[in-house]
C-alpha atoms as a PDB file:
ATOM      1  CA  UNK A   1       0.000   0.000   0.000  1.00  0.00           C
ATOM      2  CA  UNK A   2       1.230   3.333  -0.949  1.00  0.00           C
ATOM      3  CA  UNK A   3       0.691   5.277   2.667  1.00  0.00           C
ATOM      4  CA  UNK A   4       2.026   8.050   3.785  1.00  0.00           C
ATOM      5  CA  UNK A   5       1.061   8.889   7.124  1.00  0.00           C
ATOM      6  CA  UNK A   6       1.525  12.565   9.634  1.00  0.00           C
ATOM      7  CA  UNK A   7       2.340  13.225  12.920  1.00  0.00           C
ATOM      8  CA  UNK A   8       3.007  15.894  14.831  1.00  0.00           C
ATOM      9  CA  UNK A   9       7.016  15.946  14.108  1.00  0.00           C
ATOM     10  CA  UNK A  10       7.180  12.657  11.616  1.00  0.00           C
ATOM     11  CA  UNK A  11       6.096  11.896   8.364  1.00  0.00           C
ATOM     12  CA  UNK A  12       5.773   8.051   7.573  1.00  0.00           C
ATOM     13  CA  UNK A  13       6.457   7.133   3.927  1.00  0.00           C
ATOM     14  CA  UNK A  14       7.573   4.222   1.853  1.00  0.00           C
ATOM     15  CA  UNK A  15      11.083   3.458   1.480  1.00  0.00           C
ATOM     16  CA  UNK A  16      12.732   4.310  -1.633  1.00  0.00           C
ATOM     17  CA  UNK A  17      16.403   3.942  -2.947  1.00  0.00           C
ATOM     18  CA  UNK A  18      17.705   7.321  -2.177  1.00  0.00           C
ATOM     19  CA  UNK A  19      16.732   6.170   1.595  1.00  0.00           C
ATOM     20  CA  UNK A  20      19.991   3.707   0.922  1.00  0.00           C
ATOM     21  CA  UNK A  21      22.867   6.205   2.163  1.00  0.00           C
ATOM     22  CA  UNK A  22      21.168   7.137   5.648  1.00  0.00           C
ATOM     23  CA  UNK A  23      20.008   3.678   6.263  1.00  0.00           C
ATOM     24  CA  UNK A  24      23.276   2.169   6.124  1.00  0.00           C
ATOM     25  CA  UNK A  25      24.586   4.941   8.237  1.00  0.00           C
ATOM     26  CA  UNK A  26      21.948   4.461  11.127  1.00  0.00           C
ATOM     27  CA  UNK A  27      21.900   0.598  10.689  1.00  0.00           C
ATOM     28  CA  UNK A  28      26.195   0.257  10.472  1.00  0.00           C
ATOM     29  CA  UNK A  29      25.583   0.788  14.324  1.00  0.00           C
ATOM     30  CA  UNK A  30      25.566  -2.028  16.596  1.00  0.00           C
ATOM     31  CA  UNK A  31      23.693  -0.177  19.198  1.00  0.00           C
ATOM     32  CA  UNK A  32      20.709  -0.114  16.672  1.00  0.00           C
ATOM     33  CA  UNK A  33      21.519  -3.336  14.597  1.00  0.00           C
ATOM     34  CA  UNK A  34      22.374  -5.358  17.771  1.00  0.00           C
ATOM     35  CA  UNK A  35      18.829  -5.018  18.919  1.00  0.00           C
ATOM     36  CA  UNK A  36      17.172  -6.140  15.770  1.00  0.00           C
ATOM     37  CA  UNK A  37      16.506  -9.568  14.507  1.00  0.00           C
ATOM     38  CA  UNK A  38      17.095  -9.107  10.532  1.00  0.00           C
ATOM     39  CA  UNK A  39      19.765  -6.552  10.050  1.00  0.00           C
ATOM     40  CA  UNK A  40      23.263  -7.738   9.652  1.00  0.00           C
ATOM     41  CA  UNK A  41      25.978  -6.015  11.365  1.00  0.00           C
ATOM     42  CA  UNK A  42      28.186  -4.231   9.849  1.00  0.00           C
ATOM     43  CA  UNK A  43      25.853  -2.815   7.080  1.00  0.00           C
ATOM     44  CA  UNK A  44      27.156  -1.583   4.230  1.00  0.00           C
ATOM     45  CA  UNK A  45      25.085   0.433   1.448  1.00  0.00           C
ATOM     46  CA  UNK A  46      24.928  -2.667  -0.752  1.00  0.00           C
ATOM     47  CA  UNK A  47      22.594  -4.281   2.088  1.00  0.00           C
ATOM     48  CA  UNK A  48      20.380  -1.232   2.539  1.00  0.00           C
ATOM     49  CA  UNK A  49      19.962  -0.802  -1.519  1.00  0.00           C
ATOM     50  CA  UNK A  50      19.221  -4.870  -1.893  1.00  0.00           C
ATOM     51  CA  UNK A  51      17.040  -4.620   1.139  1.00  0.00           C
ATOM     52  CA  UNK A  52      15.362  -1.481  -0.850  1.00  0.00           C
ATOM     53  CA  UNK A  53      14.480  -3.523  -3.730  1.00  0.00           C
ATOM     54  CA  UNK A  54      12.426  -5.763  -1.803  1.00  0.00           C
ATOM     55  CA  UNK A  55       9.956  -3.233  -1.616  1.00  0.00           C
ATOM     56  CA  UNK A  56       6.911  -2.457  -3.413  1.00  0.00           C
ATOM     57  CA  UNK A  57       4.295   0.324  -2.982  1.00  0.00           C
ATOM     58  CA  UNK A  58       1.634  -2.587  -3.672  1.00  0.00           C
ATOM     59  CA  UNK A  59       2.204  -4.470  -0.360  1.00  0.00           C
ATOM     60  CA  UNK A  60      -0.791  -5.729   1.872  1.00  0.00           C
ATOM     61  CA  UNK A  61      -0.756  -4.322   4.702  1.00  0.00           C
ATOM     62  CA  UNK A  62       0.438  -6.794   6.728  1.00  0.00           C
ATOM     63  CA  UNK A  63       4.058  -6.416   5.041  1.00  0.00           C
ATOM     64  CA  UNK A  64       4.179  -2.592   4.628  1.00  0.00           C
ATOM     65  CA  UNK A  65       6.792  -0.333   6.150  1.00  0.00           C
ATOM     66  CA  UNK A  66       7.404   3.179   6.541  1.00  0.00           C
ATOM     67  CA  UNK A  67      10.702   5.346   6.663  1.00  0.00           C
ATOM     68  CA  UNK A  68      10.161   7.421   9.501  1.00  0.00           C
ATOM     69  CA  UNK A  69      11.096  11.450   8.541  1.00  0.00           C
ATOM     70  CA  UNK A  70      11.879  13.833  11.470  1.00  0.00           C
ATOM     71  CA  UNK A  71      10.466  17.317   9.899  1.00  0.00           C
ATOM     72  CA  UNK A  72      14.006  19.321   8.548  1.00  0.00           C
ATOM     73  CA  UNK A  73      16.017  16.273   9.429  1.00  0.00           C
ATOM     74  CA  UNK A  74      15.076  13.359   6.679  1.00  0.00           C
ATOM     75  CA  UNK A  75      14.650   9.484   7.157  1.00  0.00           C
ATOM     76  CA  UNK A  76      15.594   8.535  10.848  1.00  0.00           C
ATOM     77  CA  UNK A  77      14.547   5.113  11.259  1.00  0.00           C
ATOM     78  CA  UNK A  78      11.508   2.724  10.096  1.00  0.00           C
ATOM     79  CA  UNK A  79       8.763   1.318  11.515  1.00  0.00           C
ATOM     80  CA  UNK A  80       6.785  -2.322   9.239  1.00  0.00           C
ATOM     81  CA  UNK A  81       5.200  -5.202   9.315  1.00  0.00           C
ATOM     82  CA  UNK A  82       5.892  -8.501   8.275  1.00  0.00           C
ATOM     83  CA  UNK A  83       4.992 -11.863   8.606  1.00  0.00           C
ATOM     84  CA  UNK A  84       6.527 -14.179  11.205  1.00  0.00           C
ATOM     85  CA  UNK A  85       6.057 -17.790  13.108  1.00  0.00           C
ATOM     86  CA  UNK A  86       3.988 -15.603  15.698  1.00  0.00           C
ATOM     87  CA  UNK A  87       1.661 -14.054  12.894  1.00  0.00           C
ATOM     88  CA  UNK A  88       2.005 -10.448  11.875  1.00  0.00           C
ATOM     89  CA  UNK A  89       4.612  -8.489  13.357  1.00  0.00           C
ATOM     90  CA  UNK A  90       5.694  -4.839  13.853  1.00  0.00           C
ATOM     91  CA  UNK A  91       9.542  -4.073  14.092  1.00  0.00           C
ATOM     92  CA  UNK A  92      10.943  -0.848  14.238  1.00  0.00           C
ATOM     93  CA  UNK A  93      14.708   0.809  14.645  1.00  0.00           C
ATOM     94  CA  UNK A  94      15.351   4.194  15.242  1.00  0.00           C
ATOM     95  CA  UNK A  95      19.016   5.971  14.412  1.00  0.00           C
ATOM     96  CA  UNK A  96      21.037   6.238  17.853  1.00  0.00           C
ATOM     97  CA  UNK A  97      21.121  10.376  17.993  1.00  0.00           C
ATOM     98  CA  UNK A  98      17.546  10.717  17.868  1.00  0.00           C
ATOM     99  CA  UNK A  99      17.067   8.280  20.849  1.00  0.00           C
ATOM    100  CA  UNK A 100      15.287   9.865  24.150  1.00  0.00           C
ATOM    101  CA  UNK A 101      12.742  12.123  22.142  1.00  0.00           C
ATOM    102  CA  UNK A 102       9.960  10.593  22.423  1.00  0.00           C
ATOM    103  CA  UNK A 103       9.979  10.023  18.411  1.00  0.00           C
ATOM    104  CA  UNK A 104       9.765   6.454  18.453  1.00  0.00           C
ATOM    105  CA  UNK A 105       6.199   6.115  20.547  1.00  0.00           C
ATOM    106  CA  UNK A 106       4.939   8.952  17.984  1.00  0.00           C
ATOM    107  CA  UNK A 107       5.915   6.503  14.524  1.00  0.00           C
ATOM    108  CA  UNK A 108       4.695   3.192  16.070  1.00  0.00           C
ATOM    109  CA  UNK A 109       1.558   4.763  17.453  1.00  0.00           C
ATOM    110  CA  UNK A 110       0.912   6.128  14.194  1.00  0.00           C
ATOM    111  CA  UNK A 111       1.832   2.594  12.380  1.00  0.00           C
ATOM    112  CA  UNK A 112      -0.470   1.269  15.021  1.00  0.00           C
ATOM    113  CA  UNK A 113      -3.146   3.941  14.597  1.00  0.00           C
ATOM    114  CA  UNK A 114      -2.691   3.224  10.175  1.00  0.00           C
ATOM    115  CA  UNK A 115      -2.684  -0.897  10.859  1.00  0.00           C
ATOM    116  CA  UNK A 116      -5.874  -1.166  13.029  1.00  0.00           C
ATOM    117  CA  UNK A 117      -8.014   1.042  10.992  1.00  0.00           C
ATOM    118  CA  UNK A 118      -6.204  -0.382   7.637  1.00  0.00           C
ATOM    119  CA  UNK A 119      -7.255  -4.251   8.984  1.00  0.00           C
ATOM    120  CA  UNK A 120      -9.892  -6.434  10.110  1.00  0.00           C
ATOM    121  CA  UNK A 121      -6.937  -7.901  12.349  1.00  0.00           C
ATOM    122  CA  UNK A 122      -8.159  -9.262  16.013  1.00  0.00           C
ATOM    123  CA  UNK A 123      -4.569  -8.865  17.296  1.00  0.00           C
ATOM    124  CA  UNK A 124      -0.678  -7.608  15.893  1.00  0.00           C
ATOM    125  CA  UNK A 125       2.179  -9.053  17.893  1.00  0.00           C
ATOM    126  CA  UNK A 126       5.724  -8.031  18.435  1.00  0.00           C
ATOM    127  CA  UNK A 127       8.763  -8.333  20.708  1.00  0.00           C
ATOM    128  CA  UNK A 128      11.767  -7.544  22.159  1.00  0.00           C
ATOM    129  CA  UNK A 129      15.406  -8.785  22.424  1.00  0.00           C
ATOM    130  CA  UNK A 130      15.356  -9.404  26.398  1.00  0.00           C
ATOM    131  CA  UNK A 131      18.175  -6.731  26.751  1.00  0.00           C
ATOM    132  CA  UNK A 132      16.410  -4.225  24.685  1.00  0.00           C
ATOM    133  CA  UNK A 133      14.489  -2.221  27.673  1.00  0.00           C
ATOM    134  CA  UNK A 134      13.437   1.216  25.698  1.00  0.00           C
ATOM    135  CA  UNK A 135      11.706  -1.165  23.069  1.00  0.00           C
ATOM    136  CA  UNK A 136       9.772  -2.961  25.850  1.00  0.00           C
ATOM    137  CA  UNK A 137       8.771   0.321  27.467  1.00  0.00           C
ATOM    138  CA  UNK A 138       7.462   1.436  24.254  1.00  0.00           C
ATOM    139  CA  UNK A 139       5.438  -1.539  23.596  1.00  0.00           C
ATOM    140  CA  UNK A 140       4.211  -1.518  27.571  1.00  0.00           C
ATOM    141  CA  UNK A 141       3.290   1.748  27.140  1.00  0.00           C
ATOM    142  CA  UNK A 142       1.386   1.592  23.822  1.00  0.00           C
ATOM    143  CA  UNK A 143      -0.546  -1.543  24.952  1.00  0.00           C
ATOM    144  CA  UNK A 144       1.217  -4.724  24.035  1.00  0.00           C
ATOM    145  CA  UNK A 145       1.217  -7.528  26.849  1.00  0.00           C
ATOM    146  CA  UNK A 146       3.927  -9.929  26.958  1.00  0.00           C
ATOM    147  CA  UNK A 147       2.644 -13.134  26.021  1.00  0.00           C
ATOM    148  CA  UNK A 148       5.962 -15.417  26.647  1.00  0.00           C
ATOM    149  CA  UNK A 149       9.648 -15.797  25.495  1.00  0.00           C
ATOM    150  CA  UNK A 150      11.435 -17.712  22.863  1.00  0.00           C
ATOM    151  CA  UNK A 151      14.465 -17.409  21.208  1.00  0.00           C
ATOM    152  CA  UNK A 152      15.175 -15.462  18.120  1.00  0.00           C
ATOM    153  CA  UNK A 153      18.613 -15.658  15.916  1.00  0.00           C
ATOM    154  CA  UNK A 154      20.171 -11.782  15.807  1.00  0.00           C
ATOM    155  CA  UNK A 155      21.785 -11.823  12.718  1.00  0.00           C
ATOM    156  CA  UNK A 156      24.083  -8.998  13.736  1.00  0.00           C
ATOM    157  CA  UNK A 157      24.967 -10.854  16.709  1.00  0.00           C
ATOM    158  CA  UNK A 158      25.559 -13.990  14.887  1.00  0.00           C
ATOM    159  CA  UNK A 159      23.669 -16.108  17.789  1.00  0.00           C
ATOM    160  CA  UNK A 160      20.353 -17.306  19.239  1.00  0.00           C
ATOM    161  CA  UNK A 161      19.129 -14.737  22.220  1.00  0.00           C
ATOM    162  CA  UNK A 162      16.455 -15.005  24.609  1.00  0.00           C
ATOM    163  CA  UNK A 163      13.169 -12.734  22.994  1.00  0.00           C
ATOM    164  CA  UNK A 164      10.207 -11.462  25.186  1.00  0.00           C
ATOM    165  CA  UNK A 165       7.132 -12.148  22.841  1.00  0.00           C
ATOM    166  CA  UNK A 166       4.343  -9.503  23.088  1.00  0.00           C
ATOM    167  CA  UNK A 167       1.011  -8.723  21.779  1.00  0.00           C
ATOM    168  CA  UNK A 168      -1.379  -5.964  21.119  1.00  0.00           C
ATOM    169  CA  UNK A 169      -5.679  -6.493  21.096  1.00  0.00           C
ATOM    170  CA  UNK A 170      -7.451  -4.297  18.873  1.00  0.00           C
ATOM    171  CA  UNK A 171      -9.435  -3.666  22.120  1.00  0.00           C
ATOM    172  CA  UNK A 172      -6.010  -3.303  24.244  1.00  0.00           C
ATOM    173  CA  UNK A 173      -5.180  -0.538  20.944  1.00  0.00           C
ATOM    174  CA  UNK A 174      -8.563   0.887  21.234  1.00  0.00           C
ATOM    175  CA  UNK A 175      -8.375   1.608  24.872  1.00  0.00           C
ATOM    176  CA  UNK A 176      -5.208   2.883  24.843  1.00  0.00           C
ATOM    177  CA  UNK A 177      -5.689   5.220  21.730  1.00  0.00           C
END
């Protein structure tokens, strides 16, 4: 789906290739790319421009994503969806020196906001690298419950690590809109 979606500070929009120079700046950071289950580490601009071709403006919208734009900044991070052994997923990353803002809540909530209304979808479900205590606020704070843990293989880590699996109700996203 070809969304674009507003916030107060953010704009949401689909990735395109131009987006490859800042992503592999942001991602070539294993402060961001250590917390994330599908980005290598390092990342070069050859994996953010193959990573940009898998993209496609005609996506369901259960695998869309959005580049996340600070207003007279650019792209920042991303924010998607994506289908996983738990169901349909969010993941999200956000570039290390725009940490502590806030900014983060205001792209998933609007991702959230965008997937709810977009879907018929009873639930969305998510999770966190058990180290990764900023992304679990987030999550707690939005709505998601955790639901259990597993273990996930962090490709930038190169290993298995211990995942706390959480979920969001369309109720639990209603109530806490």
């Amino acid at each position: 789906m070809d969304v674009t979606l507003k916030t107060a500070r953010l704009t949401l929009r689909q990735p395109v290739m131009s987006d490859a120079a800042r992503l592999a700046r942001f991602l070539d950071n294993f402060a961001v790319s250590g917390n994330l289950s599908r980005v290598p580490y390092p990342y070069r601009l050859a994996d953010a421009k193959a990573w940009l071709r898998t993209w496609s403006p005609g996506f369901p919208a259960g695998e869309t994503g959005f580049t996340i734009d600070l207003d007279g900044e650019g792209l920042i991070g991303h924010v998607g969806f994506h289908d996983d052994a738990q169901g349909t997923v969010i993941g999200y990353w956000l570039a290390q020196p725009f940490w502590n803002r806030g900014l983060m809540s205001e792209a998933v909530r609007s991702a959230l906001d965008w997937y709810f209304e977009t879907t018929g979808a009873a639930r969305l479900d998510s999770g966190v690298f058990h180290f990764n205590k900023a992304s679990l606020a987030i999550q707690k704070k939005l709505g998601f419950i955790e639901i259990g843990s597993s273990y996930r293989l962090c490709l930038a880590r190169g290993e298995e690590v211990r995942h706390i699996d959480t979920q969001l109700s369309r109720a639990a996203w209603a109530e806490h809109r």
